[in-house]
PDB file of N, CA and C in Angstrom:
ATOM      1  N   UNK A   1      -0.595  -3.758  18.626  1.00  0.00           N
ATOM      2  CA  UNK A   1      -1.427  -3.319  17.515  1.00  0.00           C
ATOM      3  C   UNK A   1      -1.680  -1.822  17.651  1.00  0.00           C
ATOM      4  N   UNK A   2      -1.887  -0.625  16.895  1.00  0.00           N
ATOM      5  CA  UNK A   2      -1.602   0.351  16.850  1.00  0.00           C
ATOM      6  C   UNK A   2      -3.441   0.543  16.481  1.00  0.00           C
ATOM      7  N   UNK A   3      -3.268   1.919  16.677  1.00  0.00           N
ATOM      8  CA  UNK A   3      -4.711   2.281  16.666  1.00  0.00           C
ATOM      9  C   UNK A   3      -5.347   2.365  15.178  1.00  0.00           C
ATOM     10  N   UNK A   4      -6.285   2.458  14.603  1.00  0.00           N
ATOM     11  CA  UNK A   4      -6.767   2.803  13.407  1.00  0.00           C
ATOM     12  C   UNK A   4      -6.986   4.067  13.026  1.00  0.00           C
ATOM     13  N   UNK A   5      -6.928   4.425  11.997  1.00  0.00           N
ATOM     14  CA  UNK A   5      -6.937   5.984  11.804  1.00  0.00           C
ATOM     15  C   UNK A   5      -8.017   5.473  10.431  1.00  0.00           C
ATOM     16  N   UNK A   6      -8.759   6.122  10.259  1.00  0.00           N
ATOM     17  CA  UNK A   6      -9.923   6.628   9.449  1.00  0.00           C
ATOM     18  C   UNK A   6      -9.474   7.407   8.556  1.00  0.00           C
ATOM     19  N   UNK A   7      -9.381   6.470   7.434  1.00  0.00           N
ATOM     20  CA  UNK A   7      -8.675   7.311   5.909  1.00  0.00           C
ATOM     21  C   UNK A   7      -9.626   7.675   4.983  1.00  0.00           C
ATOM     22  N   UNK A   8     -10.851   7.735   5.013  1.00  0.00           N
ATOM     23  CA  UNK A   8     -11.784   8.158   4.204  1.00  0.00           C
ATOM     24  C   UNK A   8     -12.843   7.093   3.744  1.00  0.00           C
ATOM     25  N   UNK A   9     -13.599   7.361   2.799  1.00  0.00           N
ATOM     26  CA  UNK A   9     -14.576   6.025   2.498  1.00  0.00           C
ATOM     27  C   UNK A   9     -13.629   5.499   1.066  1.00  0.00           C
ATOM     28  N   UNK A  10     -14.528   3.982   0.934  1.00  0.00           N
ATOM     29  CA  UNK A  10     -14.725   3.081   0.077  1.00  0.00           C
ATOM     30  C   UNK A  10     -14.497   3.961  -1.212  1.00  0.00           C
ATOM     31  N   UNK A  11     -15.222   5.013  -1.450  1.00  0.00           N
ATOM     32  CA  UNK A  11     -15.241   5.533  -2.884  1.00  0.00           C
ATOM     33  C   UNK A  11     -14.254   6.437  -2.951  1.00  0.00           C
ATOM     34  N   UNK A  12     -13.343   6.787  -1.805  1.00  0.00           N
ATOM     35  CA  UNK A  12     -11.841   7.832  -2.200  1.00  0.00           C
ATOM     36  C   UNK A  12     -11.346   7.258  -2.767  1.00  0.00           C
ATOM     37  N   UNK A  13     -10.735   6.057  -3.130  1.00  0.00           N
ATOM     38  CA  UNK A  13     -10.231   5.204  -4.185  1.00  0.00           C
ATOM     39  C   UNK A  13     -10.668   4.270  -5.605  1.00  0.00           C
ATOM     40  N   UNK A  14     -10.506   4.961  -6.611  1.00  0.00           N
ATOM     41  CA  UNK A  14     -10.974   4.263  -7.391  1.00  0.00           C
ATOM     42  C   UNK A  14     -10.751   2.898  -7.547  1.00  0.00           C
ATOM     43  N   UNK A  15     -11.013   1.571  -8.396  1.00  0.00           N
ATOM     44  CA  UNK A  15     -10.398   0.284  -8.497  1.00  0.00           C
ATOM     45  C   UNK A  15      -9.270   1.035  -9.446  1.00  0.00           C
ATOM     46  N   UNK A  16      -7.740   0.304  -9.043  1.00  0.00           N
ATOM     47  CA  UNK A  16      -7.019   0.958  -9.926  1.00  0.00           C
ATOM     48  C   UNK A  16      -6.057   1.590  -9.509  1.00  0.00           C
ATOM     49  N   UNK A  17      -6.626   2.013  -8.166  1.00  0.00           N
ATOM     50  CA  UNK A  17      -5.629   3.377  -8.009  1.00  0.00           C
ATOM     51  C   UNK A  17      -5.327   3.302  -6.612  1.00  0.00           C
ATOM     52  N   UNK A  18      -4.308   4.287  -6.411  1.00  0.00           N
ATOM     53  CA  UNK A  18      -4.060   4.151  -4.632  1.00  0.00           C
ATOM     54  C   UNK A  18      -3.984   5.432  -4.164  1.00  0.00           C
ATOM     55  N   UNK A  19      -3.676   5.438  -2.820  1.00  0.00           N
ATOM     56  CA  UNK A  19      -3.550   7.338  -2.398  1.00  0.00           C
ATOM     57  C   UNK A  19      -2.319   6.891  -1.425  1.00  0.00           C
ATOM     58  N   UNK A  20      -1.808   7.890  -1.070  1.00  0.00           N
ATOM     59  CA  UNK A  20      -0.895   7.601   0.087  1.00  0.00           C
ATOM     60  C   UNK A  20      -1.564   8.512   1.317  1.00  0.00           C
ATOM     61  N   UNK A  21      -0.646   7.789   2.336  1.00  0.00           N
ATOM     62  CA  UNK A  21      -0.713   8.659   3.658  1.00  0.00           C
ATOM     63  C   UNK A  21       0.218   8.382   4.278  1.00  0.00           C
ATOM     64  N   UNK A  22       0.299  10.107   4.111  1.00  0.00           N
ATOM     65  CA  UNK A  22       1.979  10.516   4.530  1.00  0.00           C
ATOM     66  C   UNK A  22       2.082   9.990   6.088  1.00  0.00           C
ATOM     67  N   UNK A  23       3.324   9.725   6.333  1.00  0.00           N
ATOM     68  CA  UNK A  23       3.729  10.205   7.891  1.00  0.00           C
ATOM     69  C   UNK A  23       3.275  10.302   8.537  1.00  0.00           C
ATOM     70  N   UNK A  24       3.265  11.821   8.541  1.00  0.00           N
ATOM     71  CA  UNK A  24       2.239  12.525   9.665  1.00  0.00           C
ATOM     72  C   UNK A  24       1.505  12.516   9.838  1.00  0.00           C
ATOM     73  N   UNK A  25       0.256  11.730   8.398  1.00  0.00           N
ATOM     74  CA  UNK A  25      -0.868  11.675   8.975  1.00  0.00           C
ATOM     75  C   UNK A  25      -0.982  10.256   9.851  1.00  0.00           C
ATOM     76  N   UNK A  26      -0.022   9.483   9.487  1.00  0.00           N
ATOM     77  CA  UNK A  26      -0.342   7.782   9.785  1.00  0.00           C
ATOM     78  C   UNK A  26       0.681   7.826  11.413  1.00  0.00           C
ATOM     79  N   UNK A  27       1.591   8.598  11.776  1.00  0.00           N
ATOM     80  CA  UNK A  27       1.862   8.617  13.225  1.00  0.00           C
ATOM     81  C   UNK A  27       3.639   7.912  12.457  1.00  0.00           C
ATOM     82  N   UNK A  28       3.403   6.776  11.465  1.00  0.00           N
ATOM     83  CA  UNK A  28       5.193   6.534  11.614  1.00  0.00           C
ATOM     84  C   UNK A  28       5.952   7.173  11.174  1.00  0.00           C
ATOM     85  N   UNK A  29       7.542   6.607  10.586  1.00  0.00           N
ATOM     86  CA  UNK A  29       8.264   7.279  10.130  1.00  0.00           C
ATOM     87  C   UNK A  29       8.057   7.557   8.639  1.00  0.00           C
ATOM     88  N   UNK A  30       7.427   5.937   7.844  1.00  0.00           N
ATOM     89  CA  UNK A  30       7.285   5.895   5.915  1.00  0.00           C
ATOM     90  C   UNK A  30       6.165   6.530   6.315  1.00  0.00           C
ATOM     91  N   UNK A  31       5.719   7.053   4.487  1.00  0.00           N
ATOM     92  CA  UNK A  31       4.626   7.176   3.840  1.00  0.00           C
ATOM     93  C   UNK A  31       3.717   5.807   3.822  1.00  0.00           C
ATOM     94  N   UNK A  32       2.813   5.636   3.519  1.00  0.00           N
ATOM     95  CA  UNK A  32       1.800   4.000   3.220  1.00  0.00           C
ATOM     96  C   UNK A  32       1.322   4.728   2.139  1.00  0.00           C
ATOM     97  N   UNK A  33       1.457   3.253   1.031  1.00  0.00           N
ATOM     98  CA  UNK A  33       0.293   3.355  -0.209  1.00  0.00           C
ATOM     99  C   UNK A  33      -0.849   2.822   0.147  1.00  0.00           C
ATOM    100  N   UNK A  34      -1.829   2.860   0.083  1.00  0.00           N
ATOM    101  CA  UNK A  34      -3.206   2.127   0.047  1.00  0.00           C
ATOM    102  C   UNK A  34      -3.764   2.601  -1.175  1.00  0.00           C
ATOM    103  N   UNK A  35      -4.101   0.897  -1.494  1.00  0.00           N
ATOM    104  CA  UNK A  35      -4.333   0.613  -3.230  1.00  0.00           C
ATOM    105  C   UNK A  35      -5.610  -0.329  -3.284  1.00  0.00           C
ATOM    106  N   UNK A  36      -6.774  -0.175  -4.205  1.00  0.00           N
ATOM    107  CA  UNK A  36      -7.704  -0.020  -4.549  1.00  0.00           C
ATOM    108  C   UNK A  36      -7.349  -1.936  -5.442  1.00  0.00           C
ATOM    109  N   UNK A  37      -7.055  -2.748  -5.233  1.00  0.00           N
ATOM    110  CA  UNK A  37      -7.047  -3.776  -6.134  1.00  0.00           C
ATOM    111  C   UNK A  37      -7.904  -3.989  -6.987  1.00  0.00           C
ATOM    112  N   UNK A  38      -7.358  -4.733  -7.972  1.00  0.00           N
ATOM    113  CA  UNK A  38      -8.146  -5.285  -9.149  1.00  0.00           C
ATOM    114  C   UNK A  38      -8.897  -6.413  -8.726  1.00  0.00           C
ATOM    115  N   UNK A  39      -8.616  -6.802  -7.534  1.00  0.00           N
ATOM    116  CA  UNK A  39      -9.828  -7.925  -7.159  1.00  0.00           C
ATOM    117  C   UNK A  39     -10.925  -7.626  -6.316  1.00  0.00           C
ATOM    118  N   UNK A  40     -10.757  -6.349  -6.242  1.00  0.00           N
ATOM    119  CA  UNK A  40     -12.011  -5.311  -5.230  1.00  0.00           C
ATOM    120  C   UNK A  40     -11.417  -5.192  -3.617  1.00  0.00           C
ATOM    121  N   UNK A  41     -10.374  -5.690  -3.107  1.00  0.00           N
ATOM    122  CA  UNK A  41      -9.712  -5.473  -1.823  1.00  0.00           C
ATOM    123  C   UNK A  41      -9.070  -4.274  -1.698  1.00  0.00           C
ATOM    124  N   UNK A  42      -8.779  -4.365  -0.490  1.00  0.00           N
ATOM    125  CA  UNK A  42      -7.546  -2.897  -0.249  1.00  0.00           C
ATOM    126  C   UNK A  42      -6.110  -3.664   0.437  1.00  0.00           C
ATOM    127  N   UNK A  43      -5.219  -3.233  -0.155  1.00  0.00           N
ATOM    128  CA  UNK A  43      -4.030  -3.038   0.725  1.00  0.00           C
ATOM    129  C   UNK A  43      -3.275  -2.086   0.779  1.00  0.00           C
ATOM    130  N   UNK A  44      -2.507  -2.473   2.240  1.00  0.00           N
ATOM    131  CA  UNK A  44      -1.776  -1.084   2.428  1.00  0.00           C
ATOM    132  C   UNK A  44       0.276  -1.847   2.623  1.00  0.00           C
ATOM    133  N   UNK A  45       0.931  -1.156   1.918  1.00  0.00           N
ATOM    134  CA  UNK A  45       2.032  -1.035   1.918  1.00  0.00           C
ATOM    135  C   UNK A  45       2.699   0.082   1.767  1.00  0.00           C
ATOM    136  N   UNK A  46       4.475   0.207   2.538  1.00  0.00           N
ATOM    137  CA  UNK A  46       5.079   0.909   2.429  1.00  0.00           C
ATOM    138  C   UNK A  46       5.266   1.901   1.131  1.00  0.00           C
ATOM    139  N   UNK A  47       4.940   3.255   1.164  1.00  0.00           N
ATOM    140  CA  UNK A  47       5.297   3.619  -0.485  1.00  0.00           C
ATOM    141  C   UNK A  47       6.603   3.895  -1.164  1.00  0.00           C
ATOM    142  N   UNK A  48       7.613   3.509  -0.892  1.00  0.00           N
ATOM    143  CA  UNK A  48       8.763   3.864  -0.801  1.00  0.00           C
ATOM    144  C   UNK A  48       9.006   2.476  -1.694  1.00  0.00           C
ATOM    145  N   UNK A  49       9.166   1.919  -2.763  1.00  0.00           N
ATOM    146  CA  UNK A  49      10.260   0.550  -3.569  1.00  0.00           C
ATOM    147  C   UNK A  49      11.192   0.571  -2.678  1.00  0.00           C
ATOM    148  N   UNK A  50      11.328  -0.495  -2.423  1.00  0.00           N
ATOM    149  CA  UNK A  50      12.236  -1.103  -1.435  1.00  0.00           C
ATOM    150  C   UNK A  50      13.924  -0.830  -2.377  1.00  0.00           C
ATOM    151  N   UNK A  51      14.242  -0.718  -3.771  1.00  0.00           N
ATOM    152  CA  UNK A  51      14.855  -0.804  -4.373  1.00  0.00           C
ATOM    153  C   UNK A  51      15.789   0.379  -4.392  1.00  0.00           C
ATOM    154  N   UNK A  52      14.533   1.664  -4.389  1.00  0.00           N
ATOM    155  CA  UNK A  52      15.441   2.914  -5.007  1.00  0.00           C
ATOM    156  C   UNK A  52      14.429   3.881  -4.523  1.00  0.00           C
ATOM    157  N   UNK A  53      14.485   4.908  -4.208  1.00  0.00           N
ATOM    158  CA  UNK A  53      13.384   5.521  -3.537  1.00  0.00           C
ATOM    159  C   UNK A  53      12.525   6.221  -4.979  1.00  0.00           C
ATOM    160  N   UNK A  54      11.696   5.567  -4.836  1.00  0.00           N
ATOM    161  CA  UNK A  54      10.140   6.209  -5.564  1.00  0.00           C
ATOM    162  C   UNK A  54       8.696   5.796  -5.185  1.00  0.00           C
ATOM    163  N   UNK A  55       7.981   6.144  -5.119  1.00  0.00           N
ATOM    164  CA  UNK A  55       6.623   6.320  -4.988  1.00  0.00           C
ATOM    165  C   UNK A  55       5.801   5.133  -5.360  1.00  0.00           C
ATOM    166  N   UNK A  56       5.386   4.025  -5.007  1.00  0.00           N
ATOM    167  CA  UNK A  56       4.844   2.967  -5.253  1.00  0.00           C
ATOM    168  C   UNK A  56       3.555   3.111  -6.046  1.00  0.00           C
ATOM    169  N   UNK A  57       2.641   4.381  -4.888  1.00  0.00           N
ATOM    170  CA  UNK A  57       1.326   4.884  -4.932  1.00  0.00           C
ATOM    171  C   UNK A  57       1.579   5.537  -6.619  1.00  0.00           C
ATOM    172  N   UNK A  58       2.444   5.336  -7.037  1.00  0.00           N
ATOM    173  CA  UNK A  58       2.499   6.441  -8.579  1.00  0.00           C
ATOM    174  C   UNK A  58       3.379   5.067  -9.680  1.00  0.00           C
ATOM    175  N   UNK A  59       2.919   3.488  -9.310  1.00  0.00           N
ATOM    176  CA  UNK A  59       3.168   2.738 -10.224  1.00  0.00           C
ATOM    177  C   UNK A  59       2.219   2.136 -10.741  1.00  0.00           C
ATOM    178  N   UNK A  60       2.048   0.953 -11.201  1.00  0.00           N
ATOM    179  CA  UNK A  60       1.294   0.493 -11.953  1.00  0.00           C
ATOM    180  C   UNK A  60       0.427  -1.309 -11.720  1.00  0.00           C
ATOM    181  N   UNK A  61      -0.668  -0.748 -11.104  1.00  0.00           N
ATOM    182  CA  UNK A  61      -1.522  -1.911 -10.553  1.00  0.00           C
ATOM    183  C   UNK A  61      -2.192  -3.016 -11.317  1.00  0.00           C
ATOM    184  N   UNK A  62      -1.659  -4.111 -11.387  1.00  0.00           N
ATOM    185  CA  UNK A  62      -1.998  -5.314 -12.049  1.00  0.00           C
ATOM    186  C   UNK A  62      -2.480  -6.411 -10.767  1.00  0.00           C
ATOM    187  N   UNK A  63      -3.575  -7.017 -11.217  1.00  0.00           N
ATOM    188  CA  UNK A  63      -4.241  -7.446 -10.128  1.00  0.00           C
ATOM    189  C   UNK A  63      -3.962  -7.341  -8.897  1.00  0.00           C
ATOM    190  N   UNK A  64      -2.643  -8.419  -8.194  1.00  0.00           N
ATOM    191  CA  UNK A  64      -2.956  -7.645  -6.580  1.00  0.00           C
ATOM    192  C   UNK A  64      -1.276  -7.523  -6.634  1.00  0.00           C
ATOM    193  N   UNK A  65      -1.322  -7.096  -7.483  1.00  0.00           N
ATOM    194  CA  UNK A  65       0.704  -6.253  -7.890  1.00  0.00           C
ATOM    195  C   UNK A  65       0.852  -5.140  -8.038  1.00  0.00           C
ATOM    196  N   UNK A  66       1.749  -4.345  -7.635  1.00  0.00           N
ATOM    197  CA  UNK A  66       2.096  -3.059  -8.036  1.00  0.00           C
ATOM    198  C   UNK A  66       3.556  -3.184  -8.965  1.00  0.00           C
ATOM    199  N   UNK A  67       3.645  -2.168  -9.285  1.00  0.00           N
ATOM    200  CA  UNK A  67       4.840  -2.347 -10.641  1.00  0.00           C
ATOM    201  C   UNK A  67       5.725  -0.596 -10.218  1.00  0.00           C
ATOM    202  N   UNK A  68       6.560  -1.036  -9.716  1.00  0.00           N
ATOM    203  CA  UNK A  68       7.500   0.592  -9.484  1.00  0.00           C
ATOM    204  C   UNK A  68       7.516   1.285 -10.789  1.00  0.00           C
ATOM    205  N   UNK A  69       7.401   2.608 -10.824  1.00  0.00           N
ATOM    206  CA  UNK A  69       7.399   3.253 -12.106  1.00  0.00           C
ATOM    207  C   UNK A  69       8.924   3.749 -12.355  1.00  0.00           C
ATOM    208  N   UNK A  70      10.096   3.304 -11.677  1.00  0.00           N
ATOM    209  CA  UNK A  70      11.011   3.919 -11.612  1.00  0.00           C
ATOM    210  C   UNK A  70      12.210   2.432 -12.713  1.00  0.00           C
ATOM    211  N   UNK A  71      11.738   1.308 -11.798  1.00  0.00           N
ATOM    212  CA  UNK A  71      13.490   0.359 -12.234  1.00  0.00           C
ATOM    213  C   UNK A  71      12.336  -0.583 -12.524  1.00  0.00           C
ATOM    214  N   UNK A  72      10.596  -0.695 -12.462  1.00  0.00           N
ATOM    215  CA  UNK A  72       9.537  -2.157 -12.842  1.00  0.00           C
ATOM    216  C   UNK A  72       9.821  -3.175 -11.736  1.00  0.00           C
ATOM    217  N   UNK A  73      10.185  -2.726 -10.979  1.00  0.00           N
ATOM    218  CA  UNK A  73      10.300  -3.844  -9.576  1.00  0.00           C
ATOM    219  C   UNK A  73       8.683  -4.425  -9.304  1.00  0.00           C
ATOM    220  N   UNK A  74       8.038  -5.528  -9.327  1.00  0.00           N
ATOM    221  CA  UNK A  74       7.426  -5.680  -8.754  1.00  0.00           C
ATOM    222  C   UNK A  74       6.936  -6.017  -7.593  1.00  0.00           C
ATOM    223  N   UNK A  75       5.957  -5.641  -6.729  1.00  0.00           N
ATOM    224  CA  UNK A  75       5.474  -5.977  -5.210  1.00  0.00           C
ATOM    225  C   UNK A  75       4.078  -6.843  -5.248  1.00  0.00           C
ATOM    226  N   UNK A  76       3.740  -7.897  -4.374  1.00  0.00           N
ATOM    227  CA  UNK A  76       2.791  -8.226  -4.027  1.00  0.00           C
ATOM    228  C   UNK A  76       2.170  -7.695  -2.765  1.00  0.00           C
ATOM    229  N   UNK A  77       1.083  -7.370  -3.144  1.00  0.00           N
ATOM    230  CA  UNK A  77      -0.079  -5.975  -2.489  1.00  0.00           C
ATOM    231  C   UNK A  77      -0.311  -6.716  -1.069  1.00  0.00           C
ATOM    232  N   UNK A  78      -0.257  -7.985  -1.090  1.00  0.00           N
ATOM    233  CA  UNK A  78      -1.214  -9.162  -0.124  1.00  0.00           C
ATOM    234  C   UNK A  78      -0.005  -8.746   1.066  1.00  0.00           C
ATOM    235  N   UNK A  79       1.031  -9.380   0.696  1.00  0.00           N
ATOM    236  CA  UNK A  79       2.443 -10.072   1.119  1.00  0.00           C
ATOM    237  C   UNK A  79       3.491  -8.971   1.284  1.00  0.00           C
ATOM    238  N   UNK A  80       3.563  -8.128   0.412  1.00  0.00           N
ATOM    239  CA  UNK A  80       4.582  -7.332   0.424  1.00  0.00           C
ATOM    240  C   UNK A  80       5.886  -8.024  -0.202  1.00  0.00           C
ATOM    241  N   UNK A  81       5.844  -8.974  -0.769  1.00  0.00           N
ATOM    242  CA  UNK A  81       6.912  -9.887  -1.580  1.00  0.00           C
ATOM    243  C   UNK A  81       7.275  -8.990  -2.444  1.00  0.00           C
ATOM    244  N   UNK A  82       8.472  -8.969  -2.631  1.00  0.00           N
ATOM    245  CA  UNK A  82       9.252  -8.137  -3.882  1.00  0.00           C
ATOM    246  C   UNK A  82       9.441  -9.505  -5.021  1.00  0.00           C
ATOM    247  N   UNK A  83       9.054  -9.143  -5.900  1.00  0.00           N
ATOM    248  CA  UNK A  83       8.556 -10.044  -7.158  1.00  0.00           C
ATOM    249  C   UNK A  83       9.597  -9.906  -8.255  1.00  0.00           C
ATOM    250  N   UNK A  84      10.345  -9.416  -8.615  1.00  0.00           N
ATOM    251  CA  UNK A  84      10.966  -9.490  -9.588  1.00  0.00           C
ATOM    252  C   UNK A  84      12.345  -8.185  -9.030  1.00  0.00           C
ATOM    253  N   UNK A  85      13.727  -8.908 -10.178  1.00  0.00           N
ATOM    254  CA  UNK A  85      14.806  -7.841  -9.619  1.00  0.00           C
ATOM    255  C   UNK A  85      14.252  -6.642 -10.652  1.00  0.00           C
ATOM    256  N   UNK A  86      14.662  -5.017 -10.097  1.00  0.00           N
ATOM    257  CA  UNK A  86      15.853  -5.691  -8.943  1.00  0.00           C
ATOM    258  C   UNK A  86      15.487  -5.138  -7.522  1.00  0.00           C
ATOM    259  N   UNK A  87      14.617  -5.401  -7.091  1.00  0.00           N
ATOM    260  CA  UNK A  87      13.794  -5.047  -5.927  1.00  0.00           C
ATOM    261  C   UNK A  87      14.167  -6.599  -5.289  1.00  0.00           C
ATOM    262  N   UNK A  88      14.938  -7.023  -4.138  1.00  0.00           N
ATOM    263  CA  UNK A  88      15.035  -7.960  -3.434  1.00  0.00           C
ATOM    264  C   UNK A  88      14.490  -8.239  -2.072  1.00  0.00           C
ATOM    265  N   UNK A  89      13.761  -7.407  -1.582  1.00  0.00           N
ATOM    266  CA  UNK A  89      13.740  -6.570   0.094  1.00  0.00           C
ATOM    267  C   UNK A  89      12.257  -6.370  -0.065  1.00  0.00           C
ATOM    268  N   UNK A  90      11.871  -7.156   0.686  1.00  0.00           N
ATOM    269  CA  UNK A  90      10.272  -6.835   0.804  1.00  0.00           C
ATOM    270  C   UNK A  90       9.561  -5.290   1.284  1.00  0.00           C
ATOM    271  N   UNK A  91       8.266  -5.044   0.997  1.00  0.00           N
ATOM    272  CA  UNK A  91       8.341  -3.733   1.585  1.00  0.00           C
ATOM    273  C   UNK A  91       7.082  -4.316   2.314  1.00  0.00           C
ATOM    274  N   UNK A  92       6.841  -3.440   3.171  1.00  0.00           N
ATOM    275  CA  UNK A  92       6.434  -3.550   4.607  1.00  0.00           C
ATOM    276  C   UNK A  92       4.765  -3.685   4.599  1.00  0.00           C
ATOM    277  N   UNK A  93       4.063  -4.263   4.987  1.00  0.00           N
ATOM    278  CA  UNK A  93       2.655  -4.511   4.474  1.00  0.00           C
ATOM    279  C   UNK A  93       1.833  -3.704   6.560  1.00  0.00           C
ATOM    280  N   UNK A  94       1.018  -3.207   5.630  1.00  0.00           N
ATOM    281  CA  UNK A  94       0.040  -2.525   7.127  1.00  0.00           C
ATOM    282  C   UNK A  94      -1.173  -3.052   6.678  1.00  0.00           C
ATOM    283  N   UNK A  95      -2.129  -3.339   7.858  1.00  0.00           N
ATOM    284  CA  UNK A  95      -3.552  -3.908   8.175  1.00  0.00           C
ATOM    285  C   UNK A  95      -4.348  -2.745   7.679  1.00  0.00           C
ATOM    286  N   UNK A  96      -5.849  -3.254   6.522  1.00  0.00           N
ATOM    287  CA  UNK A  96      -6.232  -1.693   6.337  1.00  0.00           C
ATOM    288  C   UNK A  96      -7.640  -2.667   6.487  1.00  0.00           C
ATOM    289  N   UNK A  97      -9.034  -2.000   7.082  1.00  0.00           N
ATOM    290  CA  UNK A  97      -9.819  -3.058   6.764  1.00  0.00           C
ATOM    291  C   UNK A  97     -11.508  -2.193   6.701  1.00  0.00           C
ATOM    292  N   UNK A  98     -12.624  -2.637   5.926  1.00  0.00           N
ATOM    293  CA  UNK A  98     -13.652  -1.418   5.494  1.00  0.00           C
ATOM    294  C   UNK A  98     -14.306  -2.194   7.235  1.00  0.00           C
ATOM    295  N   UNK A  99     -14.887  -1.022   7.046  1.00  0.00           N
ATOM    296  CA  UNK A  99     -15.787  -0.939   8.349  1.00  0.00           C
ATOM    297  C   UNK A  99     -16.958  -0.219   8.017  1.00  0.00           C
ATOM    298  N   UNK A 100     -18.313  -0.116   7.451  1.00  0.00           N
ATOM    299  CA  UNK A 100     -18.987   0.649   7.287  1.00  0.00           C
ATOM    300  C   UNK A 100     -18.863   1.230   5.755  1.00  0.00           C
ATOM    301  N   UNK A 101     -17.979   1.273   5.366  1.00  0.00           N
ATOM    302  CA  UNK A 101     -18.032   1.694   4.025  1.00  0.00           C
ATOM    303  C   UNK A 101     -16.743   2.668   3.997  1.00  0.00           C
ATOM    304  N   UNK A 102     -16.038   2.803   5.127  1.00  0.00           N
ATOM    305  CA  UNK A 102     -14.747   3.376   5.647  1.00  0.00           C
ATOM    306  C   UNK A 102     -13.565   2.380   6.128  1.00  0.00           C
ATOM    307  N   UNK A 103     -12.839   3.146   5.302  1.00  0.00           N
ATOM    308  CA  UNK A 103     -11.228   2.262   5.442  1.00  0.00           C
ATOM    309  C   UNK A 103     -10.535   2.616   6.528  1.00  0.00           C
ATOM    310  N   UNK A 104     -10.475   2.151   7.130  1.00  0.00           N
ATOM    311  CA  UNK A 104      -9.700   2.093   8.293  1.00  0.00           C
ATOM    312  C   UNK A 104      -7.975   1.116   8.679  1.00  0.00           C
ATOM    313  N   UNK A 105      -7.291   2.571   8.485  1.00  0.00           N
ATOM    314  CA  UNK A 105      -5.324   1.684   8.569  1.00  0.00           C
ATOM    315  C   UNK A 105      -4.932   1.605   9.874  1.00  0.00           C
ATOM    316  N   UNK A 106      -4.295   0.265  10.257  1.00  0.00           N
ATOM    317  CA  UNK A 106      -3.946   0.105  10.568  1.00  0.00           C
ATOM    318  C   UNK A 106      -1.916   0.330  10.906  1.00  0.00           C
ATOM    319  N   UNK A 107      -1.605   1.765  10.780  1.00  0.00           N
ATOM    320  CA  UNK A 107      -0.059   1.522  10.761  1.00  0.00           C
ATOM    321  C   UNK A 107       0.562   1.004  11.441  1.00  0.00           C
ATOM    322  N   UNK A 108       2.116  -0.087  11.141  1.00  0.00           N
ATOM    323  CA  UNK A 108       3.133  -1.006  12.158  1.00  0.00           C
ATOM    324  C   UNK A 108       1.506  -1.846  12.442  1.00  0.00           C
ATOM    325  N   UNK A 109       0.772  -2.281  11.775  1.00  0.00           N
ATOM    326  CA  UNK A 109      -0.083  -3.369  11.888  1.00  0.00           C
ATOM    327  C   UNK A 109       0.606  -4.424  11.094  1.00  0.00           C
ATOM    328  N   UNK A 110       1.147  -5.433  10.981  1.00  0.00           N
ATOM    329  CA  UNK A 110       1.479  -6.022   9.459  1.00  0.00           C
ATOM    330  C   UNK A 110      -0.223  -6.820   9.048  1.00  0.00           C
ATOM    331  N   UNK A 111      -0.043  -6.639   7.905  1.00  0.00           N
ATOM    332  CA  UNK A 111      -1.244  -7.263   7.077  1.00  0.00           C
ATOM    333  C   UNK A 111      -1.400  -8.776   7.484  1.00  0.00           C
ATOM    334  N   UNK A 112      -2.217  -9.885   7.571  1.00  0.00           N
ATOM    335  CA  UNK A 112      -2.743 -11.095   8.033  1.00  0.00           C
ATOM    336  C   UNK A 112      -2.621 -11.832   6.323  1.00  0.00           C
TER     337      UNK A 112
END
């Protein structure tokens, strides 16, 4: 299990929306989206569509789905399930969890 890194509070993310953290700040090689769900949770996944390289953190959040803005691939936020073609290849799910009113990621954590 990898250490936690302290990504800001509860209110850096709107419901709706996600931020990334790059690399360098998270220690691996991807970027991570961490996304603000429509059911009031957080998750964190790879930001990279498993499909074609674009930006996850810059698609389109339907309850606990993201929607690639590039080919509409969908992902499940929970699972990291690639939901529809032509995204076949799951993308990679990290542990993110509030502590205080601060989100705290887990990177190379996989999500529970």
């Amino acid at each position: 299990m990898s250490e936690a890194i302290n990504i800001g509070s509860v209110d850096s993310i709107e419901e709706g929306e996600a931020m990334v953290v790059t690399s360098e700040e998270n220690g691996t090689k991807e970027d991570i989206a961490v996304f603000h769900a429509e059911d009031g949770n957080f998750y964190a996944i790879n930001d990279e569509c498993t499909h074609e390289t674009a930006s996850l953190a810059d698609g389109w959040i339907e309850g606990v789905e993201v929607e690639c803005p590039v080919h509409a691939a969908k992902f499940c936020l929970k699972s990291g399930t690639a939901l529809c073609l032509p995204a076949t290849v799951a993308a990679r799910t990290h542990k993110i969890e509030v502590k205080d009113g601060e989100l705290l990621l887990y990177p190379d954590t996989p999500a529970v």
